[in-house]
N, C-alpha and C. Protein backbone atom coordinates (compact mmCIF):
# COMPACT_ATOMS: atom_id res chain seq x y z
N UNK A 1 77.71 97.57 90.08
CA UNK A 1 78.95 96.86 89.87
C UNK A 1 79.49 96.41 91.22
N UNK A 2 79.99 95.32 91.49
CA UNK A 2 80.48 94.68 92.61
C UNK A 2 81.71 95.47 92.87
N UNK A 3 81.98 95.63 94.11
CA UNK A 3 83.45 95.97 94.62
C UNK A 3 84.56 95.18 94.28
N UNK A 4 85.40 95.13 94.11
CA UNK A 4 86.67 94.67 93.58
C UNK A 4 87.48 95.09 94.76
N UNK A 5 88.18 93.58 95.93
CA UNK A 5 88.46 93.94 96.90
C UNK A 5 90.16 93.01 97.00
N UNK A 6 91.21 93.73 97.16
CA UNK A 6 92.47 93.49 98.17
C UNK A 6 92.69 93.83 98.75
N UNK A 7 93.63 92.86 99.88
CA UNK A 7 94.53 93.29 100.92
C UNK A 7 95.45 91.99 101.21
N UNK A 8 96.56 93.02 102.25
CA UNK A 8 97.32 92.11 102.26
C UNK A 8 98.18 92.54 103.65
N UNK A 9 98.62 91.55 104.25
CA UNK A 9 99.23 92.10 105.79
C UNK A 9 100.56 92.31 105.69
N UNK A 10 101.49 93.16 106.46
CA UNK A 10 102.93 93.44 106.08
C UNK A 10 103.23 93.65 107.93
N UNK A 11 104.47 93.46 107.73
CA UNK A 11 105.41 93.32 109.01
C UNK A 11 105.42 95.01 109.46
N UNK A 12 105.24 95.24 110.63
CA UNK A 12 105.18 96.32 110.66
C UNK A 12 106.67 97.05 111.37
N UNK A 13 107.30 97.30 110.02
CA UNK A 13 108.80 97.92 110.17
C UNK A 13 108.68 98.84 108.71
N UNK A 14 109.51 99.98 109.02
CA UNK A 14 109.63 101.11 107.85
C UNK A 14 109.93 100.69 106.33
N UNK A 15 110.76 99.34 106.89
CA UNK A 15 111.07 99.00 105.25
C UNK A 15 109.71 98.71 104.37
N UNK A 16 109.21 98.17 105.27
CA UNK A 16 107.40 97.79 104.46
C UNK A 16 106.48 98.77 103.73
N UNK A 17 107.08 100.03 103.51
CA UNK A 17 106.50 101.17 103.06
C UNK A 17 106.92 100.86 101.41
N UNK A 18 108.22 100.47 100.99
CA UNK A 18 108.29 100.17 99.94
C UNK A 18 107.93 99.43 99.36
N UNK A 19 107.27 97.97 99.89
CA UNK A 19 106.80 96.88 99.56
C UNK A 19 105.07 96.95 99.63
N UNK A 20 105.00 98.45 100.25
CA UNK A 20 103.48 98.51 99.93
C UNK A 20 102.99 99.03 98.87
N UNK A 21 104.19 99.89 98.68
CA UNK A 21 104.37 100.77 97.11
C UNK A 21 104.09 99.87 95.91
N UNK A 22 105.72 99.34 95.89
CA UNK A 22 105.39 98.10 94.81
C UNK A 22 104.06 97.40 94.93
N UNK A 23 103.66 96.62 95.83
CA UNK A 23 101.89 95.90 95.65
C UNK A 23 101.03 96.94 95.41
N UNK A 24 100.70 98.07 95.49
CA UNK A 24 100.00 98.55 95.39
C UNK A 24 100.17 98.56 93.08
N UNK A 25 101.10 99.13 92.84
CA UNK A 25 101.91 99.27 91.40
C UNK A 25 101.42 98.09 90.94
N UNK A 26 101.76 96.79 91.40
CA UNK A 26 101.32 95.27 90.72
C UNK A 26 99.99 95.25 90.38
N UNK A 27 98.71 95.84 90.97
CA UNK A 27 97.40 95.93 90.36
C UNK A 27 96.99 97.06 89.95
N UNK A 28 96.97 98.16 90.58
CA UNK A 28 96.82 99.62 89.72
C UNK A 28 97.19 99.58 89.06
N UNK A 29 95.89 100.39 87.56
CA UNK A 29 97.01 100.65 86.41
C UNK A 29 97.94 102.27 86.46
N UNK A 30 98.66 102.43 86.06
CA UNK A 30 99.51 103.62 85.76
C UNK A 30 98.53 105.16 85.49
N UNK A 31 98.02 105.53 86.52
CA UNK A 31 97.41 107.31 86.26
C UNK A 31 97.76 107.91 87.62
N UNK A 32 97.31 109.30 87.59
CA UNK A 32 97.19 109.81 88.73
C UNK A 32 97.02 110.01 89.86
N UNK A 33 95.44 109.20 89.30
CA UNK A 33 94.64 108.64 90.74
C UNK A 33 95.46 107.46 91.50
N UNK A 34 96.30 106.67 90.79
CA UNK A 34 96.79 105.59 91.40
C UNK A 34 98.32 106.31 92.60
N UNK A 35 98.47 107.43 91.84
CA UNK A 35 99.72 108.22 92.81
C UNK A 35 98.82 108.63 93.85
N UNK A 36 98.05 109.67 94.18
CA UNK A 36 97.50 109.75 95.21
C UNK A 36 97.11 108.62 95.96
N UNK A 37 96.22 107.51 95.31
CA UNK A 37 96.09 106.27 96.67
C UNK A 37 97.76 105.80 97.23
N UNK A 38 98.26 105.89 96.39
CA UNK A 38 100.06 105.39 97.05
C UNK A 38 100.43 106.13 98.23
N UNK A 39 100.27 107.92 97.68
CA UNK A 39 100.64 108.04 98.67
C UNK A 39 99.80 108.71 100.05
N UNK A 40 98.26 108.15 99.68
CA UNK A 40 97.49 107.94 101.34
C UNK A 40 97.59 106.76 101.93
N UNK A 41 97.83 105.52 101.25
CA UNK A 41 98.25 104.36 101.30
C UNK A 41 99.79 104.38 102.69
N UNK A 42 100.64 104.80 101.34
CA UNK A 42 102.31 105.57 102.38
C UNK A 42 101.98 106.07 103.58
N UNK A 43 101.37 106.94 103.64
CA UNK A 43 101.01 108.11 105.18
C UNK A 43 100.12 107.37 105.61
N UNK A 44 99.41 106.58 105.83
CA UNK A 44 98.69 105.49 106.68
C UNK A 44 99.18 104.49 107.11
N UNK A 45 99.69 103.84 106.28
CA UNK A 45 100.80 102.99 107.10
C UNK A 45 101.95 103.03 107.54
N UNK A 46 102.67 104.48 107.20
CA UNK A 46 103.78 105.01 107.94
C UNK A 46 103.15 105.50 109.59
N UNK A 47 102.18 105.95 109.70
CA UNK A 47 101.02 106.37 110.72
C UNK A 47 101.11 105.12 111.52
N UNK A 48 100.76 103.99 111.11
CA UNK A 48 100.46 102.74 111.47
C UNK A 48 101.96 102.63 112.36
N UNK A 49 102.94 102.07 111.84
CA UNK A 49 104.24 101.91 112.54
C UNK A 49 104.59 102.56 112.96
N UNK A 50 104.72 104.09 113.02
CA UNK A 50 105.10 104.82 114.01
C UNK A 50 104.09 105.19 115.22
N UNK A 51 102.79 105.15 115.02
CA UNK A 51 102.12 105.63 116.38
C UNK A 51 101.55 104.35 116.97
N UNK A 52 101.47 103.04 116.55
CA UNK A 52 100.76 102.27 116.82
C UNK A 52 101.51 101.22 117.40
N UNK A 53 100.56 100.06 118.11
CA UNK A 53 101.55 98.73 117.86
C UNK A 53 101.72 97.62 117.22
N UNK A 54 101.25 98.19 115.87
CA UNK A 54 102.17 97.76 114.97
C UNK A 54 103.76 97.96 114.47
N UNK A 55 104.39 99.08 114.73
CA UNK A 55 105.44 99.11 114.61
C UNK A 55 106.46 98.89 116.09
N UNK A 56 105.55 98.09 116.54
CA UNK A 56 106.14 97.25 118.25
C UNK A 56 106.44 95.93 117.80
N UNK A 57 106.78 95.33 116.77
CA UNK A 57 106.92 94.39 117.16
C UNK A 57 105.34 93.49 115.86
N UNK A 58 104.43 94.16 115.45
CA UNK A 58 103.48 94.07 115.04
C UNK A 58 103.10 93.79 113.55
N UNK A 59 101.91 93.97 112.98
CA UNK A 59 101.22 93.86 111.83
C UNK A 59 100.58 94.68 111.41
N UNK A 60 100.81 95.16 110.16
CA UNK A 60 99.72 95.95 109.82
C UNK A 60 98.89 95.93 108.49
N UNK A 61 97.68 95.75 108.22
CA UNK A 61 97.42 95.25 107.05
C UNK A 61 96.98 96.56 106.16
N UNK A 62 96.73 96.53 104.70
CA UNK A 62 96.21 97.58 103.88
C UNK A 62 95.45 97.05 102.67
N UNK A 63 94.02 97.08 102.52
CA UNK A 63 92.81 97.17 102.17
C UNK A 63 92.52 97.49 101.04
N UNK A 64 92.33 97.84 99.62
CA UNK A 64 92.12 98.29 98.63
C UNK A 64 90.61 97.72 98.28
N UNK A 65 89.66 98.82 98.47
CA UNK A 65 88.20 98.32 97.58
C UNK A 65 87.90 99.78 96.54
N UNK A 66 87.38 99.12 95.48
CA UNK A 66 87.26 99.82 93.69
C UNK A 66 85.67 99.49 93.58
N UNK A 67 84.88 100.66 93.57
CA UNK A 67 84.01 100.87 92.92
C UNK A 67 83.47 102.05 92.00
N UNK A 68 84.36 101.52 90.70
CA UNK A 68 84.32 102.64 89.72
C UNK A 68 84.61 104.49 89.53
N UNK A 69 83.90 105.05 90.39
CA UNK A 69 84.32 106.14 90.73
C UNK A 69 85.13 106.70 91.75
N UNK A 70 84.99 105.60 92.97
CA UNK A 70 85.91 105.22 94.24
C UNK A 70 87.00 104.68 94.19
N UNK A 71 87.38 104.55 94.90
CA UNK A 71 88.40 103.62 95.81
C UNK A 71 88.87 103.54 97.42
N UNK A 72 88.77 103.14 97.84
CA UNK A 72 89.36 103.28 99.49
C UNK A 72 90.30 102.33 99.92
N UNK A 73 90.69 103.08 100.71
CA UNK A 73 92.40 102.20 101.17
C UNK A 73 92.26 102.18 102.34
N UNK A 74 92.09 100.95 103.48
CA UNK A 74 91.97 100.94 104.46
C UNK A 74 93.19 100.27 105.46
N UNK A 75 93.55 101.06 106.79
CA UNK A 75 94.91 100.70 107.05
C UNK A 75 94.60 99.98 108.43
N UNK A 76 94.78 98.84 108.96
CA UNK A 76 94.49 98.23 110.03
C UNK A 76 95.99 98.05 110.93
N UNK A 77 95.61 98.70 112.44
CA UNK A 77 97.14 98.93 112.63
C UNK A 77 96.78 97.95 114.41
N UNK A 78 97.62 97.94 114.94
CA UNK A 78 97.82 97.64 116.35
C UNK A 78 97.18 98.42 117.66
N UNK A 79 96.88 99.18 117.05
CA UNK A 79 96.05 100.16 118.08
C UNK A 79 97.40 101.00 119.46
N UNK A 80 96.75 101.70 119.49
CA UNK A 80 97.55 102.99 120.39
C UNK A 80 96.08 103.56 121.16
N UNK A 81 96.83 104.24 122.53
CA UNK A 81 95.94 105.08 123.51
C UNK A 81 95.58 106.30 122.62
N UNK A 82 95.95 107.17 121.79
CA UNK A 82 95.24 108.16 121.34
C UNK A 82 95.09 107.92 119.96
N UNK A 83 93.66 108.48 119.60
CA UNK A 83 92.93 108.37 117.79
C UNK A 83 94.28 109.10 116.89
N UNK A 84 94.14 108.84 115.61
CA UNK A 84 94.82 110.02 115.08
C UNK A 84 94.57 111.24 115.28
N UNK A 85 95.73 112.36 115.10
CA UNK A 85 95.10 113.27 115.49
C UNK A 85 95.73 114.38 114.28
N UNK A 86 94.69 115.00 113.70
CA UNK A 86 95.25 115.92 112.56
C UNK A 86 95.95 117.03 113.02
N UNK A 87 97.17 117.45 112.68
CA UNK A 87 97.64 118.45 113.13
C UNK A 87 97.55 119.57 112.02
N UNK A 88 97.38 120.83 112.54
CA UNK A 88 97.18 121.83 110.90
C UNK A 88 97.96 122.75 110.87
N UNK A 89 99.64 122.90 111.54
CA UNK A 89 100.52 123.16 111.53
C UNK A 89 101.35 122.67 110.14
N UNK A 90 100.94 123.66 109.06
CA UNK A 90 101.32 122.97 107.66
C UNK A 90 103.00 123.48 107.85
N UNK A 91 104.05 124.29 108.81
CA UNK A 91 105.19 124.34 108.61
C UNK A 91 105.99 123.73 109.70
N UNK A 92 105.12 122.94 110.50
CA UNK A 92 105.74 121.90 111.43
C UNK A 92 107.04 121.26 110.90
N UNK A 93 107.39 119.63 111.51
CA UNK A 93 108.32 118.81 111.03
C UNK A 93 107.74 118.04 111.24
N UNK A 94 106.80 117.58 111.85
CA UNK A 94 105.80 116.06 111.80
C UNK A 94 104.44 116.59 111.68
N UNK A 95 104.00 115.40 111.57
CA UNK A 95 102.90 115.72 111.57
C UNK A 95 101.12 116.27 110.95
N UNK A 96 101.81 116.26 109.56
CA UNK A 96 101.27 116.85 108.26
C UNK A 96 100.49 115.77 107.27
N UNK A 97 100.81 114.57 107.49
CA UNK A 97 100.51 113.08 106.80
C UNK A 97 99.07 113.35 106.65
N UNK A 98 98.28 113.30 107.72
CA UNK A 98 96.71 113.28 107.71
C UNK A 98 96.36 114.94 107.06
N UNK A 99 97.04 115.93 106.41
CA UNK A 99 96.80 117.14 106.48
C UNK A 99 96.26 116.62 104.44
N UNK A 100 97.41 116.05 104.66
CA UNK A 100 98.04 115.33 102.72
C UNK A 100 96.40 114.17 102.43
N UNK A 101 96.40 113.46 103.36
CA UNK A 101 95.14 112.13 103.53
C UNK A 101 94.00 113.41 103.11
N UNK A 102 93.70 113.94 103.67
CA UNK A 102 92.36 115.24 103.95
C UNK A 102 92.65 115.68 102.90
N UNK A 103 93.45 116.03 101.90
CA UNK A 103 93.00 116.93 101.11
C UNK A 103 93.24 116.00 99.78
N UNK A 104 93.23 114.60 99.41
CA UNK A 104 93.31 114.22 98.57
C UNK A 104 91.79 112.89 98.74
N UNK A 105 91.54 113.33 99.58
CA UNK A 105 90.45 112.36 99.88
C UNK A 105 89.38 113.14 99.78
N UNK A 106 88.23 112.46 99.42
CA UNK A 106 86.57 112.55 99.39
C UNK A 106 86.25 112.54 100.97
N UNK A 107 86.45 111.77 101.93
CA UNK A 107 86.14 111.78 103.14
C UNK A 107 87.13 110.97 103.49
N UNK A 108 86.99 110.79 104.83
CA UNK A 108 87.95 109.79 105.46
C UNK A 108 87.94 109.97 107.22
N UNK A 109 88.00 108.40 107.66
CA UNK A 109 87.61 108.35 109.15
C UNK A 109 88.80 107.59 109.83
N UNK A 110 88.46 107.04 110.88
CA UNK A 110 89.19 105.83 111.65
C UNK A 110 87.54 105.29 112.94
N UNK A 111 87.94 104.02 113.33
CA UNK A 111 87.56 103.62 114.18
C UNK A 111 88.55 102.32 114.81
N UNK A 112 87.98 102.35 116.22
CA UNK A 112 88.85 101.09 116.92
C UNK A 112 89.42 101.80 118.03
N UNK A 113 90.30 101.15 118.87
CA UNK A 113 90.67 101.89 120.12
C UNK A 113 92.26 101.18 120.32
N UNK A 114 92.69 101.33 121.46
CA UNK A 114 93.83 100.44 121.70
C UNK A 114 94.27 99.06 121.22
N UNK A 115 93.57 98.40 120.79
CA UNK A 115 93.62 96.75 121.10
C UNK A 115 93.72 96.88 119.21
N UNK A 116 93.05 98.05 118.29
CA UNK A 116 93.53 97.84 117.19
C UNK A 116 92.67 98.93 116.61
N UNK A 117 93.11 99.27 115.40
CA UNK A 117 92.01 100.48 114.58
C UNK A 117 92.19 100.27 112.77
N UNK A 118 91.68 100.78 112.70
CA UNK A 118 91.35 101.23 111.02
C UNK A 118 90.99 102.61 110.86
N UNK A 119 92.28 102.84 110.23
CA UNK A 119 92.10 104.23 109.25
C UNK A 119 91.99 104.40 108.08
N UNK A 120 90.74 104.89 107.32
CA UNK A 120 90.23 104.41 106.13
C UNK A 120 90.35 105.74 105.29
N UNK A 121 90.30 105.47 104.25
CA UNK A 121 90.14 107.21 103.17
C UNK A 121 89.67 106.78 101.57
N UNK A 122 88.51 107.39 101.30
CA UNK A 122 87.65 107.32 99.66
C UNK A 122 88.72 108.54 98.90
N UNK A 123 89.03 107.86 97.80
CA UNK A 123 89.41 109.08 97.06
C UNK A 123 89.20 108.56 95.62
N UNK A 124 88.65 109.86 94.84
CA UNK A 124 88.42 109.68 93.28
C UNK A 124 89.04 108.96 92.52
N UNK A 125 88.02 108.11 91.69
CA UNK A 125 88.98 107.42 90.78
C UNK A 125 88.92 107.46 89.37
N UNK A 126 89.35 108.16 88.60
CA UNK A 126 89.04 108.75 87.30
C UNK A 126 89.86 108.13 86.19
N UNK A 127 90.07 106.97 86.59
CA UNK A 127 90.57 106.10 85.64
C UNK A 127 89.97 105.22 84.69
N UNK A 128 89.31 105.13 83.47
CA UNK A 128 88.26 104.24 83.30
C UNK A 128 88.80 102.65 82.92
N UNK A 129 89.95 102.57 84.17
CA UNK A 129 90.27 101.53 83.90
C UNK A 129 89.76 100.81 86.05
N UNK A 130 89.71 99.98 86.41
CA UNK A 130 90.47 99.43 87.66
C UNK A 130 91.46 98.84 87.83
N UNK A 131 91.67 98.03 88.82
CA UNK A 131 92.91 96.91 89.42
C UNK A 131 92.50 95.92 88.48
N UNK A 132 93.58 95.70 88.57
CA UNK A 132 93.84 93.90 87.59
C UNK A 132 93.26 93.19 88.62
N UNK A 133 92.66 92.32 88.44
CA UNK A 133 92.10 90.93 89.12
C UNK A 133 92.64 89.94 89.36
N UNK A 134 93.29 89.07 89.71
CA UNK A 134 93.82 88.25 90.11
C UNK A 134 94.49 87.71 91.26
């Protein structure tokens, strides 16, 4: 089965977390699996504007590819001097986003350096439905 692929670029300011919500809602249908991609979706591109430069002034785009049992959400940000970095201080006050990404994900990476990156994450999709097409 072919991948079934969106994305779409957003201004990179906090308000855009809600407007990634909603787009994300406009093609997912309504299950579980679609709450978890929201909110690795959320913590990746909240990631994005706060550590990156994308939230300088920037762009940040977010990725959706569906292949039946998959899905991955990929977050393209402005790039910053240091990778993400997982912190495993689960009673911290920051810091926990990628702790939430890791444990709702199948795997999940980043690549890229300063000048720009992608942080990507597979997570189950047990819906026997996909995204609307259009």
């Amino acid at each position: 089965m072919p991948v079934l692929r969106r994305w779409r670029v957003f201004p990179g300011q906090a308000s855009q977390l809600s407007v990634v919500r909603r787009w994300l809602a406009s093609f997912l249908p309504d299950c579980p699996a679609r709450d978890d991609l929201t909110s690795v979706a959320t913590e990746l591109a909240s990631n994005a504007i706060r550590h990156t430069g994308s939230g300088q002034g920037g762009n940040f785009a977010v990725q959706i590819a569906w292949r039946q049992q998959e899905i991955r959400v990929a977050v393209s940000d402005g790039g910053a001097s240091e990778g993400p970095r997982l912190i495993a201080d689960a009673d911290g006050e920051h810091g926990r986003g990628l702790l939430l990404v890791r444990a709702l994900a199948i795997r999940a990476d980043f690549s890229g350096d300063h000048r720009g990156r992608v942080v990507w994450a597979d997570l189950p999709w047990d819906s026997p439905a996909g995204p609307r097409s259009g």
